[in-house]
C-alpha atoms as a PDB file:
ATOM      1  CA  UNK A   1      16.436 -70.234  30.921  1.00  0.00           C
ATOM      2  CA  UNK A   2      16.673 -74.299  31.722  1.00  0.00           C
ATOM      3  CA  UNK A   3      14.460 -76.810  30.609  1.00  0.00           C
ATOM      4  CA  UNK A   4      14.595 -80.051  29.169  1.00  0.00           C
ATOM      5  CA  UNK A   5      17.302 -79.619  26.936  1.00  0.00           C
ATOM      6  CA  UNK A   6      19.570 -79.544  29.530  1.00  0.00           C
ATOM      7  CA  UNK A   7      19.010 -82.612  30.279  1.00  0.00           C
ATOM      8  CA  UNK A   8      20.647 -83.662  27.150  1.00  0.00           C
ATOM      9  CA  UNK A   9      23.676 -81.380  27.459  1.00  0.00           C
ATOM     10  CA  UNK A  10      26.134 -84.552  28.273  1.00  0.00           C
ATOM     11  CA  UNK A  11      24.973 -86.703  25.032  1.00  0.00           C
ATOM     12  CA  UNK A  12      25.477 -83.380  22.841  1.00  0.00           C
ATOM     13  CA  UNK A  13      28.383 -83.006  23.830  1.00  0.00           C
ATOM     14  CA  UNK A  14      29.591 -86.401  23.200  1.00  0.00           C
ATOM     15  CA  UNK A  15      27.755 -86.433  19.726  1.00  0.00           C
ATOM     16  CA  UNK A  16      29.810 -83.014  18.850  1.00  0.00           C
ATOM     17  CA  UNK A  17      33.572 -83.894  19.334  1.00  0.00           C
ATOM     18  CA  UNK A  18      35.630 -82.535  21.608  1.00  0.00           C
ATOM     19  CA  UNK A  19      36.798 -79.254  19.531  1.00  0.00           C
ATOM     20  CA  UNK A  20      33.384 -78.544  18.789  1.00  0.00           C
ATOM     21  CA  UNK A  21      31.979 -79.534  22.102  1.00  0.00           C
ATOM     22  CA  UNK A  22      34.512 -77.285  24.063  1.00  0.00           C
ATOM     23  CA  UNK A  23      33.621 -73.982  21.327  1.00  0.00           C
ATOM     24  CA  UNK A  24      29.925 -74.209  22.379  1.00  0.00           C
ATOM     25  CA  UNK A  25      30.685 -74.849  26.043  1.00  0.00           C
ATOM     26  CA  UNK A  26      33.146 -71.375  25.786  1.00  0.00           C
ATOM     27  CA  UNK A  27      30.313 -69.271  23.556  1.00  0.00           C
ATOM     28  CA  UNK A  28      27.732 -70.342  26.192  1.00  0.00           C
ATOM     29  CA  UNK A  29      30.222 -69.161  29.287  1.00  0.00           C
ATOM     30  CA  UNK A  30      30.592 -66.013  27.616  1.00  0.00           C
ATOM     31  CA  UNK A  31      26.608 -65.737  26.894  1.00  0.00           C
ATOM     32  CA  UNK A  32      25.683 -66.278  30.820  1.00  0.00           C
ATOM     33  CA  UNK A  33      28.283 -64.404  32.164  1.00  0.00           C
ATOM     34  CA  UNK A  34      27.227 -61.220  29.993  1.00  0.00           C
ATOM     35  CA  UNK A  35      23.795 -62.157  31.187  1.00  0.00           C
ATOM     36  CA  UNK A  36      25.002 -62.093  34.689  1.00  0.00           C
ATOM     37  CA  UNK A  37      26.709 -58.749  34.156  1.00  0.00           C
ATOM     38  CA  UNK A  38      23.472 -57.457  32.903  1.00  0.00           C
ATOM     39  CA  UNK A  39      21.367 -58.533  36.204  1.00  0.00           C
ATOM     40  CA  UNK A  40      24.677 -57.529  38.379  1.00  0.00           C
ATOM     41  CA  UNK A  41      24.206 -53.921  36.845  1.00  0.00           C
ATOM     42  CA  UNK A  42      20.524 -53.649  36.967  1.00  0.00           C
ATOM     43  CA  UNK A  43      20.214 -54.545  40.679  1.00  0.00           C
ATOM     44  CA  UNK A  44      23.253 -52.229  41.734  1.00  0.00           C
ATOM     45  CA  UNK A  45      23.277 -52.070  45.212  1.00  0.00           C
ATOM     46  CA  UNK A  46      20.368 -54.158  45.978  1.00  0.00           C
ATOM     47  CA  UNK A  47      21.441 -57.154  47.838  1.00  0.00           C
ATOM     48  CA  UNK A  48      18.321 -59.181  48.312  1.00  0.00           C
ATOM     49  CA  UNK A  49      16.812 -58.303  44.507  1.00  0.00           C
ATOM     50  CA  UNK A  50      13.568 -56.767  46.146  1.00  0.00           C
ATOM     51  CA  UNK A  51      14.256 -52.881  45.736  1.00  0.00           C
ATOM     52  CA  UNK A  52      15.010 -53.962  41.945  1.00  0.00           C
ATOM     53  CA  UNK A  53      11.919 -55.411  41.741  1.00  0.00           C
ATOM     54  CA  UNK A  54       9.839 -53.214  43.830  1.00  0.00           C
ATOM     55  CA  UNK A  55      11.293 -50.761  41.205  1.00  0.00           C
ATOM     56  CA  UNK A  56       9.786 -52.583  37.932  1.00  0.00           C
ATOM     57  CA  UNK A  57       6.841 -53.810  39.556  1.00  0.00           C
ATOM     58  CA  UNK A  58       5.565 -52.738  42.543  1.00  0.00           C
ATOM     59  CA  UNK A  59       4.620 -49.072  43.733  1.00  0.00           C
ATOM     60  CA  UNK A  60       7.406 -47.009  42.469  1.00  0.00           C
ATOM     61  CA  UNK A  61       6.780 -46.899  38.925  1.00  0.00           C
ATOM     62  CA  UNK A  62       8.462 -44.716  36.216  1.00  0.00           C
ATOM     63  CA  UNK A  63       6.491 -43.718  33.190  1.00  0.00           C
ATOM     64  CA  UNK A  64       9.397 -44.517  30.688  1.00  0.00           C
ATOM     65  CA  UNK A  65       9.620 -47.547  31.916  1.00  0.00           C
ATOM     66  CA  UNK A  66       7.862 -49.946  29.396  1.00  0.00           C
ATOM     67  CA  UNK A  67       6.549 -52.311  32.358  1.00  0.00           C
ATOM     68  CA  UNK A  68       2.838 -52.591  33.405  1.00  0.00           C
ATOM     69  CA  UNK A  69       2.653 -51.430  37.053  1.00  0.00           C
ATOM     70  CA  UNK A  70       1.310 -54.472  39.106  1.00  0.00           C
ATOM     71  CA  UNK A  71       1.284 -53.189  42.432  1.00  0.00           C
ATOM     72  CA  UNK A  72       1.692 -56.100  45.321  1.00  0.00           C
ATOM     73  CA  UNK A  73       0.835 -59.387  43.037  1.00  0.00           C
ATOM     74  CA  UNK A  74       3.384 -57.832  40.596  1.00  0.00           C
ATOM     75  CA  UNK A  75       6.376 -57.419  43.639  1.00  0.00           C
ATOM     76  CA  UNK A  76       5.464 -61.026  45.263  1.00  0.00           C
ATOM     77  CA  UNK A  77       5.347 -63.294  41.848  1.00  0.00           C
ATOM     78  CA  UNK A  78       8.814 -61.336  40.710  1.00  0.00           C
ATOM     79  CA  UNK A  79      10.404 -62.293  43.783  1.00  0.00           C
ATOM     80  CA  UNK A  80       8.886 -65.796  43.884  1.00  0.00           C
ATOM     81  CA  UNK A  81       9.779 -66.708  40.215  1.00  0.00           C
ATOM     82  CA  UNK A  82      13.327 -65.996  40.875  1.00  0.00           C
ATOM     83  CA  UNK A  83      13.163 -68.369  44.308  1.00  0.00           C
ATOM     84  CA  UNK A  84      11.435 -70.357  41.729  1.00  0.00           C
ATOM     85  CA  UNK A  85      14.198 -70.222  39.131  1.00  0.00           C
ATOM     86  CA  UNK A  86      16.654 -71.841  41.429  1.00  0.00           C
ATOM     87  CA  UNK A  87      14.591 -74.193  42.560  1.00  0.00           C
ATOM     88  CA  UNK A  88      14.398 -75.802  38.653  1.00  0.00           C
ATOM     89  CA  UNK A  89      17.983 -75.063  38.864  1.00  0.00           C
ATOM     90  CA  UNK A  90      18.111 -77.525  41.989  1.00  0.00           C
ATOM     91  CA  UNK A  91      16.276 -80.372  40.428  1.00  0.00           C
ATOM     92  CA  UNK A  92      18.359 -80.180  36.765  1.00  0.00           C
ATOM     93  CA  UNK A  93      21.221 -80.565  38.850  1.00  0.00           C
ATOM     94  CA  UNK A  94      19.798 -83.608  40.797  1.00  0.00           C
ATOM     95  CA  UNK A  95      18.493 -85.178  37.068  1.00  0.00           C
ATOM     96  CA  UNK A  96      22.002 -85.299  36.057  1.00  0.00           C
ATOM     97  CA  UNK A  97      23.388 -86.495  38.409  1.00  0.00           C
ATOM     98  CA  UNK A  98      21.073 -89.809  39.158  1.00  0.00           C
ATOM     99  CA  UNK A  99      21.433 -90.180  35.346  1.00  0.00           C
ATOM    100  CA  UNK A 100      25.080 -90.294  35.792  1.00  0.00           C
ATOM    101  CA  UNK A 101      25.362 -92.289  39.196  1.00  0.00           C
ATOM    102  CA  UNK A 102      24.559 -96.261  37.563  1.00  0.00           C
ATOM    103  CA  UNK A 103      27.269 -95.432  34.605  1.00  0.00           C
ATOM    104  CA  UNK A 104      29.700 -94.131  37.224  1.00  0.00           C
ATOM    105  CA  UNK A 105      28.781 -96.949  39.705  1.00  0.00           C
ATOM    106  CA  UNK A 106      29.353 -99.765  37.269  1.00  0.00           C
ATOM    107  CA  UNK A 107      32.544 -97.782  35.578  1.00  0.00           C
ATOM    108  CA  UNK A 108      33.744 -98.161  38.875  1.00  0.00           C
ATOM    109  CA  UNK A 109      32.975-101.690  39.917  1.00  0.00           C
ATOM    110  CA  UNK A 110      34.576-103.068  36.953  1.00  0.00           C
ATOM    111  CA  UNK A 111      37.784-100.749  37.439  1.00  0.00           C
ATOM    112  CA  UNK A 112      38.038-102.599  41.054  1.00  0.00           C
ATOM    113  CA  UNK A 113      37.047-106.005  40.198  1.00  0.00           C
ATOM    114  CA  UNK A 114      38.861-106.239  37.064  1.00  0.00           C
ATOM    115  CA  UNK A 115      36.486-107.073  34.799  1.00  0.00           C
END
């Protein structure tokens, strides 16, 4: 879901315009938040995710579901990889920000100083 291309988001949308820039920004709101809708409805009533993934993975398998059954590994790396997910979520954040800090910094100094 995030990699290095985020990264980039900020020069992209310089490079696009702002008419352009704002149409992507709106089409990719509307693409996570259906994507959100789709994990909201899959997990129900489960509040911590691991029923959900005890379901697909661990020792309550279906037959129609299309999912190899994994047993324990399968119910511990699910649950990790979504801890996991945040955590890249965490440091993309962080990137951006300390890319955006000496900019600000000296955007900011020269507003003061007057120069």
């Amino acid at each position: 879901m995030i990699g290095s291309a985020v990264v980039s988001l900020p020069w992209a949308f310089q490079q696009a315009g702002l008419f352009l820039g704002c149409s992507i920004s709106f089409s990719s709101f509307v693409v996570s938040y259906y994507t959100c809708h789709l994990i909201i409805h899959c997990a129900r009533k489960d509040s911590d995710f691991s029923d959900t993934v005890r379901r697909y993975y661990g020792k309550y398998f279906s037959p129609p579901l299309t999912v190899a059954h994994t047993g324990t590994f399968g119910f511990y790396s699910g649950a990790l990889m979504s801890a996991f997910l945040l955590y890249g979520v965490l440091i993309v954040y962080f990137v951006i920000q300390t890319q955006l800090l000496y900019p600000l910094t000296l955007a900011v100094y020269a507003w003061t100083s007057g120069n």
